[in-house]
N, C-alpha and C. Protein backbone atom coordinates (compact mmCIF):
# COMPACT_ATOMS: atom_id res chain seq x y z
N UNK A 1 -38.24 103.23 87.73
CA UNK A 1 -38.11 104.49 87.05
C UNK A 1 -38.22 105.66 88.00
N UNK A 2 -37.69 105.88 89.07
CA UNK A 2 -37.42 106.87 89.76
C UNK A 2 -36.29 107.32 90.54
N UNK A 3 -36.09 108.13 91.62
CA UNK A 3 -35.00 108.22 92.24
C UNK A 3 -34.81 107.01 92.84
N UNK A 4 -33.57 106.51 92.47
CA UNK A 4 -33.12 105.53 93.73
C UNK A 4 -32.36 106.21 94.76
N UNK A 5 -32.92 105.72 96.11
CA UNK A 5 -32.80 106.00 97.65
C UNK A 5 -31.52 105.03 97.95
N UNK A 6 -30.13 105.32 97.81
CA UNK A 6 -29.28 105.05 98.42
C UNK A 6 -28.44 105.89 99.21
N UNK A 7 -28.08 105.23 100.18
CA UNK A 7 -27.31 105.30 101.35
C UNK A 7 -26.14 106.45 101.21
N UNK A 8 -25.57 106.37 100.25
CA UNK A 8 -24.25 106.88 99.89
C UNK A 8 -24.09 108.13 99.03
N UNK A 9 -25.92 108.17 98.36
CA UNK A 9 -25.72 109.49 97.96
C UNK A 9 -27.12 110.37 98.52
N UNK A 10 -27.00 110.05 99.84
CA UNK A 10 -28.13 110.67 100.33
C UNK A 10 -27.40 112.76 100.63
N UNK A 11 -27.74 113.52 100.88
CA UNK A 11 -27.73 114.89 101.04
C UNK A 11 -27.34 115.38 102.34
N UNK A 12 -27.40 114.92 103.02
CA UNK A 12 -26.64 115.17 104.53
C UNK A 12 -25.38 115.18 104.76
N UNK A 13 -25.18 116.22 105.43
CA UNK A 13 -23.57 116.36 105.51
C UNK A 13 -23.08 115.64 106.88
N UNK A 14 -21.48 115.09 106.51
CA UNK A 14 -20.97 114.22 107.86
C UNK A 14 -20.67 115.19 109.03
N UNK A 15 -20.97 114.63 109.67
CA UNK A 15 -20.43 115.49 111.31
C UNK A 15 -19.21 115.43 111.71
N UNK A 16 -18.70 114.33 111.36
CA UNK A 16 -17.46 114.02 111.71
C UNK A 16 -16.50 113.39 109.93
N UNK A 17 -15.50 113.84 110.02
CA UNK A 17 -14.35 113.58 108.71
C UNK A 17 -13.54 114.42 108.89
N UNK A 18 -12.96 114.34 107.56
CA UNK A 18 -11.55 115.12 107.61
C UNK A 18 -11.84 116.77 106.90
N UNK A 19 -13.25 116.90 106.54
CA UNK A 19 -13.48 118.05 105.67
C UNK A 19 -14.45 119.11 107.39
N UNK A 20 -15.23 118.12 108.23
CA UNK A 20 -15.67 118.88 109.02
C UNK A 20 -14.65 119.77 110.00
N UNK A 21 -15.87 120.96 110.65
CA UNK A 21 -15.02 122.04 111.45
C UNK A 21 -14.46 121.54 112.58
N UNK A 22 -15.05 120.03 112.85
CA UNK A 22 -13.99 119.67 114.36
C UNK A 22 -12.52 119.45 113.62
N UNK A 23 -12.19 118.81 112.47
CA UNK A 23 -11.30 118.28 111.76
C UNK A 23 -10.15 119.00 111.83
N UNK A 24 -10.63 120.41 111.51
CA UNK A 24 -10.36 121.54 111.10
C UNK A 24 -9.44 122.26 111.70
N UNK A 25 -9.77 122.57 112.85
CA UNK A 25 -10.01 122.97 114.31
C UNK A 25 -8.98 122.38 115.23
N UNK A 26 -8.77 120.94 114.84
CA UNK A 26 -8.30 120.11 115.95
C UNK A 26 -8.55 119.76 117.18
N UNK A 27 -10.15 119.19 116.47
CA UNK A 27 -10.77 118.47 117.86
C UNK A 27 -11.62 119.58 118.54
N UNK A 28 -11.63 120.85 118.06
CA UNK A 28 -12.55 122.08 118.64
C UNK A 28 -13.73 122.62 118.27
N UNK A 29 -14.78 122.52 118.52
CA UNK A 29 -16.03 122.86 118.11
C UNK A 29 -16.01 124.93 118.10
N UNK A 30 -16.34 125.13 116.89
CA UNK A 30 -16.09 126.28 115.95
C UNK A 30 -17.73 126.83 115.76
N UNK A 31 -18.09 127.56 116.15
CA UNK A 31 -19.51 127.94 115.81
C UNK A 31 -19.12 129.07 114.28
N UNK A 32 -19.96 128.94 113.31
CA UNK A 32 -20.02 129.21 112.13
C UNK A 32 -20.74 130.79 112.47
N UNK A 33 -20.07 131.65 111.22
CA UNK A 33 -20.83 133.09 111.42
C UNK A 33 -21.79 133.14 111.30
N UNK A 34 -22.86 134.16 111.33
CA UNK A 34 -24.35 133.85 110.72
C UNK A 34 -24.33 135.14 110.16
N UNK A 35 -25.24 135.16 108.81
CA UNK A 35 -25.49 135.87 108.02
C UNK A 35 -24.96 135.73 106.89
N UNK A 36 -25.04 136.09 105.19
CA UNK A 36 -25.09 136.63 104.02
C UNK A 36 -23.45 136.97 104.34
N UNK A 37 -22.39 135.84 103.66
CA UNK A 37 -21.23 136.36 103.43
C UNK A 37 -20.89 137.68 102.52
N UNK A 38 -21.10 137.31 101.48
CA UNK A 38 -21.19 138.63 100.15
C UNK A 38 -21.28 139.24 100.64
N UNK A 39 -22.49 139.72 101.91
CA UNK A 39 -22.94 141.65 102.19
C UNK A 39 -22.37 141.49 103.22
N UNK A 40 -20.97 141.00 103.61
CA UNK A 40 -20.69 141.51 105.02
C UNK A 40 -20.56 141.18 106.67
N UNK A 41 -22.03 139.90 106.55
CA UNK A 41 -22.29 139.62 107.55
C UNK A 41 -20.95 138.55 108.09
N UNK A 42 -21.06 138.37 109.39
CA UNK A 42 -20.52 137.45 110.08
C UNK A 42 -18.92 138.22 109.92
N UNK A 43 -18.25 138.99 109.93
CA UNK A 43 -17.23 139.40 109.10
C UNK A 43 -16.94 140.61 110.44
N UNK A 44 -15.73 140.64 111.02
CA UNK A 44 -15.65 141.77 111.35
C UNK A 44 -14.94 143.02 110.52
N UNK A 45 -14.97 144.15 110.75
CA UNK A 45 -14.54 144.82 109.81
C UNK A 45 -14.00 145.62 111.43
N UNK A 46 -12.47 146.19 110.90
CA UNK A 46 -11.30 146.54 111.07
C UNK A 46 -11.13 147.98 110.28
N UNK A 47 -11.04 149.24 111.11
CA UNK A 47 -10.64 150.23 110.49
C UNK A 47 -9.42 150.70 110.13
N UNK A 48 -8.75 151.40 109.69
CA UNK A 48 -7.68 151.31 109.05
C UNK A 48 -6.84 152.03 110.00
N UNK A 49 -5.24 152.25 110.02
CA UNK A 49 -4.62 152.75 110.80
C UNK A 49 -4.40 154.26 110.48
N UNK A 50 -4.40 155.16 111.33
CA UNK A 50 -4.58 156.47 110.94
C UNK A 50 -3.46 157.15 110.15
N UNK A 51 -3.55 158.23 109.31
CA UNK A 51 -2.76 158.06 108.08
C UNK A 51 -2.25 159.30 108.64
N UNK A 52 -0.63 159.63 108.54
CA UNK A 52 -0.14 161.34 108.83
C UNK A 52 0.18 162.12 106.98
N UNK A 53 -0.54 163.01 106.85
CA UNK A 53 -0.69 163.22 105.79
C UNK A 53 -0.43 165.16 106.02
N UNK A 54 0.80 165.72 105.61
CA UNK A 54 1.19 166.89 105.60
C UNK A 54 1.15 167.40 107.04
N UNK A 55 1.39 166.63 107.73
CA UNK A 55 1.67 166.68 109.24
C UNK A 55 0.73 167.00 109.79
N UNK A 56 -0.79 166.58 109.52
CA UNK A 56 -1.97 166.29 110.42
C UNK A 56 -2.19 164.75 110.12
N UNK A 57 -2.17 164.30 111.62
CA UNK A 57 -2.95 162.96 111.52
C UNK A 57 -4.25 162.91 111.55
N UNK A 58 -5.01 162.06 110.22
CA UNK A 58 -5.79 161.53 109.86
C UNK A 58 -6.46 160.24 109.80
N UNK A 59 -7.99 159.96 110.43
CA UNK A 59 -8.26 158.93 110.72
C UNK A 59 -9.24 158.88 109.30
N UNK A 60 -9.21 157.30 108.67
CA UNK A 60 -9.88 156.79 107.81
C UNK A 60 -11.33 157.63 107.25
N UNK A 61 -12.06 158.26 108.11
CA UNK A 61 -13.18 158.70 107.53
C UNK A 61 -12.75 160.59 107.82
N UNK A 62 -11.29 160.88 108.05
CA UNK A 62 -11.36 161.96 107.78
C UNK A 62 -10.76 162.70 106.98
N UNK A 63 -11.13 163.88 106.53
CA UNK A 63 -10.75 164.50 104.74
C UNK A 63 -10.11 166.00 105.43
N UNK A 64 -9.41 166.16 104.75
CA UNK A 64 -8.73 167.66 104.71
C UNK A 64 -9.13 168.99 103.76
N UNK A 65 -9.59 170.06 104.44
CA UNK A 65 -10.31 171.16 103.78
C UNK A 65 -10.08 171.36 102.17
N UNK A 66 -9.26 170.73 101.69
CA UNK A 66 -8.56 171.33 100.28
C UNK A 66 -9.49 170.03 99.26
N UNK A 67 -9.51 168.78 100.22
CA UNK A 67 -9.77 167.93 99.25
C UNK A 67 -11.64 168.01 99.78
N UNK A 68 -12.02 168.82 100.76
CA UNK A 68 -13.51 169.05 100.20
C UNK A 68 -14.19 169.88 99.42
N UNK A 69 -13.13 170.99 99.35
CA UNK A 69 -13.94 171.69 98.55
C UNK A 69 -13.50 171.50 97.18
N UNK A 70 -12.60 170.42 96.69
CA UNK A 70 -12.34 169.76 95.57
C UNK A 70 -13.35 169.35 95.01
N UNK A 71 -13.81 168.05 96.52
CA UNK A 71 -15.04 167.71 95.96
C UNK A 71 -16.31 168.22 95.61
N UNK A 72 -16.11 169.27 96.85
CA UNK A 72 -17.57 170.50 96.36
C UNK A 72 -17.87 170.67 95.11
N UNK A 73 -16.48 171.73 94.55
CA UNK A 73 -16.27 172.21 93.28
C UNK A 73 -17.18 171.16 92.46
N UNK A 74 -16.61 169.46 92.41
CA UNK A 74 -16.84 169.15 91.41
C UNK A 74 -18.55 168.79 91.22
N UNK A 75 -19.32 168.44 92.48
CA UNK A 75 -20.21 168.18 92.47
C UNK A 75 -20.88 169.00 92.19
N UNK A 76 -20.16 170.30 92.11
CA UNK A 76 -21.55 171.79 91.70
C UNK A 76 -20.75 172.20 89.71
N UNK A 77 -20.14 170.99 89.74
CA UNK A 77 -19.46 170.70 88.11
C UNK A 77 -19.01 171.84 88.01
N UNK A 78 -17.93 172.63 88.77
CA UNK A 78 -17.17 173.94 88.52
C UNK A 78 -16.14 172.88 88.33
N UNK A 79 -14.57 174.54 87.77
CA UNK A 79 -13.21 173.76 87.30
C UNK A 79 -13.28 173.84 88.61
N UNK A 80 -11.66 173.21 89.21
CA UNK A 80 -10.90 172.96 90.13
C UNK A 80 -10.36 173.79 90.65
N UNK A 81 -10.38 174.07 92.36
CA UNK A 81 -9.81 175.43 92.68
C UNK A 81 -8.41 175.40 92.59
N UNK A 82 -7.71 176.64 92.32
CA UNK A 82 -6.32 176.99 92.55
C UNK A 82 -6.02 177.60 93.22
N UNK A 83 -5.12 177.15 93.88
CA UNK A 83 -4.10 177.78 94.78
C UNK A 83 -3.05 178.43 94.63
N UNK A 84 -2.56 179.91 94.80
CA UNK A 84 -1.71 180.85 94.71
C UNK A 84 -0.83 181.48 96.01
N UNK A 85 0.65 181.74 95.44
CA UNK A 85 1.20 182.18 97.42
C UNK A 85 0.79 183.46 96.70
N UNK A 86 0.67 184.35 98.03
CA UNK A 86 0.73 185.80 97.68
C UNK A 86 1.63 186.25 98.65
N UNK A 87 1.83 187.41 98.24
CA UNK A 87 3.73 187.92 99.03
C UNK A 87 2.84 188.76 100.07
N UNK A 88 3.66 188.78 101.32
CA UNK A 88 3.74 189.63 102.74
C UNK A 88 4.12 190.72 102.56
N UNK A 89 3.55 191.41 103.86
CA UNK A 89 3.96 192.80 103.98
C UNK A 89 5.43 192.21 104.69
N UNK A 90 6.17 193.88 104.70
CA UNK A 90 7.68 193.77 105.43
C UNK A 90 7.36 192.83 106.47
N UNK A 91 6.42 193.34 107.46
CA UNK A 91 6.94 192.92 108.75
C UNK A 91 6.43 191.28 109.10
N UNK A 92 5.71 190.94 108.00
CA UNK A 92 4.95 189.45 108.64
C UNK A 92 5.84 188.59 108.09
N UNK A 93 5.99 187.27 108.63
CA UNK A 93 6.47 185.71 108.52
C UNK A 93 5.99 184.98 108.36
N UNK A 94 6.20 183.73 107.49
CA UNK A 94 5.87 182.86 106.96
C UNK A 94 5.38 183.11 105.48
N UNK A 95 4.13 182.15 105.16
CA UNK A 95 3.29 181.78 103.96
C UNK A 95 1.79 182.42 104.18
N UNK A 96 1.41 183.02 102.86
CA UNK A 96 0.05 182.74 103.05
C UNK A 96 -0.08 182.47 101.51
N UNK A 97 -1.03 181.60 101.37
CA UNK A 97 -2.09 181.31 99.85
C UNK A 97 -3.43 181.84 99.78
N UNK A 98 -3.31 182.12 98.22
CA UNK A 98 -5.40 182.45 98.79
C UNK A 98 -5.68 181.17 97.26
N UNK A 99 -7.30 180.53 97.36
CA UNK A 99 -7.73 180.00 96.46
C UNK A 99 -8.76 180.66 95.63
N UNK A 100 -8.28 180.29 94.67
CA UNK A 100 -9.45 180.89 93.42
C UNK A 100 -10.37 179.78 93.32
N UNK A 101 -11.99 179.98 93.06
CA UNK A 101 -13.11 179.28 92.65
C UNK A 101 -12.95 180.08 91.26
N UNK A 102 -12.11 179.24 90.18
CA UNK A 102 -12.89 180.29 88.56
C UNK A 102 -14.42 179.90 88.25
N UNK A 103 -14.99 180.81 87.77
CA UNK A 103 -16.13 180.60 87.40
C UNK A 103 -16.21 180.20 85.65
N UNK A 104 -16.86 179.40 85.21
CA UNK A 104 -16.72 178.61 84.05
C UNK A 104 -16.76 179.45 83.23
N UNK A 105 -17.96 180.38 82.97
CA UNK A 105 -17.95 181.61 81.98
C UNK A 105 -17.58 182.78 81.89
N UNK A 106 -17.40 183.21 83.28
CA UNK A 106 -17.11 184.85 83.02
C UNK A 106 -15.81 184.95 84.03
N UNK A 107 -14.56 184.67 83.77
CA UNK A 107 -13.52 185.04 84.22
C UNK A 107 -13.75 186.27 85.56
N UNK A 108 -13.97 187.06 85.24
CA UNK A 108 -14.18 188.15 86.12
C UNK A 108 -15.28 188.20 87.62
N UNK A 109 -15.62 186.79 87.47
CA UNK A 109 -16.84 186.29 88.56
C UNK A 109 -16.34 185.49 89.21
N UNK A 110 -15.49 185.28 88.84
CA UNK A 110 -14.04 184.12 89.99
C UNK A 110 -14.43 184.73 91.45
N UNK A 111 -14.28 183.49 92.03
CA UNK A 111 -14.04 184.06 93.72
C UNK A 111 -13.42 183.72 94.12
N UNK A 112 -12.45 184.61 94.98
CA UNK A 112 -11.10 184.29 95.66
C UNK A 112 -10.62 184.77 97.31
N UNK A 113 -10.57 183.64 97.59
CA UNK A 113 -10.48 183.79 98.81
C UNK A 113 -9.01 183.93 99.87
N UNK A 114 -8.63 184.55 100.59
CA UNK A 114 -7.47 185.36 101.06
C UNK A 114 -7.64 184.68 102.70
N UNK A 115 -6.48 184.31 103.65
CA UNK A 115 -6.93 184.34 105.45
C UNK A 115 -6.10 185.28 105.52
N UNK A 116 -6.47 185.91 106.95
CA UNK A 116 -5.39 186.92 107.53
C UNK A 116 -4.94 186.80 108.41
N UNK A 117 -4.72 185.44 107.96
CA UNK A 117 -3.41 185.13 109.18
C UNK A 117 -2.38 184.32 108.68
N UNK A 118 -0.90 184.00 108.33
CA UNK A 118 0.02 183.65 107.90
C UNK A 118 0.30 182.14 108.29
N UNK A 119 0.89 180.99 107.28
CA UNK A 119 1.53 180.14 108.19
C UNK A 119 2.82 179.58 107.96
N UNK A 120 2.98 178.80 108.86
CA UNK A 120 4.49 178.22 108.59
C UNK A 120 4.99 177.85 107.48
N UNK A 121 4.13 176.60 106.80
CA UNK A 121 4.27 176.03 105.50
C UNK A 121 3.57 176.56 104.54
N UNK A 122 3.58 175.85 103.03
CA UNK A 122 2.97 175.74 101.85
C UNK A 122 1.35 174.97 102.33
N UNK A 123 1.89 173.71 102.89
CA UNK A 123 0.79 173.02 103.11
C UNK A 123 -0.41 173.22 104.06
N UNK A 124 0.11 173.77 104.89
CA UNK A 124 -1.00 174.38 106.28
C UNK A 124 -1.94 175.61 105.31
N UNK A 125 -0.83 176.44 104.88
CA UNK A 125 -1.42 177.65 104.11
C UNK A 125 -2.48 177.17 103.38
N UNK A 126 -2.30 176.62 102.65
CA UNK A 126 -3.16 176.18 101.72
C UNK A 126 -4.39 175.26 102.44
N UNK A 127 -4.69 174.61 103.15
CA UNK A 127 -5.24 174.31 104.03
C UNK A 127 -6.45 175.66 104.80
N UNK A 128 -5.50 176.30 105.15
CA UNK A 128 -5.87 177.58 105.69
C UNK A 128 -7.09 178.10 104.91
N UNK A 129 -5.99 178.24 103.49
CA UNK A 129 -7.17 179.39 102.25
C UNK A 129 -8.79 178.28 102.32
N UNK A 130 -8.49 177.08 101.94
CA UNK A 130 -9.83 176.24 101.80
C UNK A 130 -10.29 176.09 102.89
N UNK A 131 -10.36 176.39 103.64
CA UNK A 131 -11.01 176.62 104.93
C UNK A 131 -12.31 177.69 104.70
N UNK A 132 -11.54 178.99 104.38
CA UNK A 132 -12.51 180.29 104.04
C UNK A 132 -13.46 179.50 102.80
C-alpha cells in the first residue's frame, strides 16, 4: 500500500534522447538561460528600429513636443490642445501655428501660445508652437 519505486517512472530527466538539448542542437551542448521566463529573464531584448516621423528621426523612447504636451494636457485632465495657422506679415515666409490650452470653464482663460519665428511646413510649425 504505497508508492511503488519503479525504474521507469522514476522523476529524472534523460540526458541523452531525442527530446534533450544535445538532440536538439545536433550533437552541441546549449547552456540554458537563467532566470524567470515570464519577467524577462534570460531573454535579450532588442530595441526597435528608429522611426522617421514628419521628417525627424525618432528613436523608440523618443516623443515629439506636440504629443507631450498631449499627454500633459491629459494628465492635468484638461481638453486637448489645438492647433491654429495664423497669417504673416507681408514680408515673412513660410508657416507659423500657435496652440491653444482651452481652459474647461471659462473660455476666456484659454492660453495660447504664438513662436516668433516662422517655418517651412505645417508640421515643424506646429511642433514649434508646442514647444512654447
Amino acid at each position: 500500500m504505497g508508492k511503488k519505486n519503479n525504474a521507469s517512472s522514476s522523476s529524472s530527466k534523460p540526458t541523452s534522447g531525442p527530446n534533450s538539448i544535445e538532440a536538439q542542437t545536433g550533437g552541441e551542448t546549449k547552456k540554458k538561460a537563467r532566470g524567470h521566463r515570464q519577467r524577462g529573464a534570460g531573454a535579450v531584448m532588442v530595441d526597435k528600429a528608429p522611426v522617421v516621423k514628419d521628417g525627424v528621426m525618432l528613436q523608440s523612447w523618443q516623443r515629439l513636443p506636440s504629443i507631450l504636451l498631449q499627454e500633459h494636457c491629459q494628465r492635468e485632465k484638461r481638453p486637448r490642445p489645438s492647433y491654429g495657422q495664423v497669417s504673416l506679415l507681408a514680408g515673412d515666409k513660410g508657416i507659423k501655428m500657435q496652440v491653444i490650452l482651452p481652459d474647461p470653464k471659462h473660455r476666456d482663460k484659454s492660453l495660447r501660445f504664438l513662436p516668433t519665428v516662422s517655418s517651412a511646413d505645417a508640421s515643424q510649425a506646429k511642433e514649434n508652437a508646442a514647444l512654447l
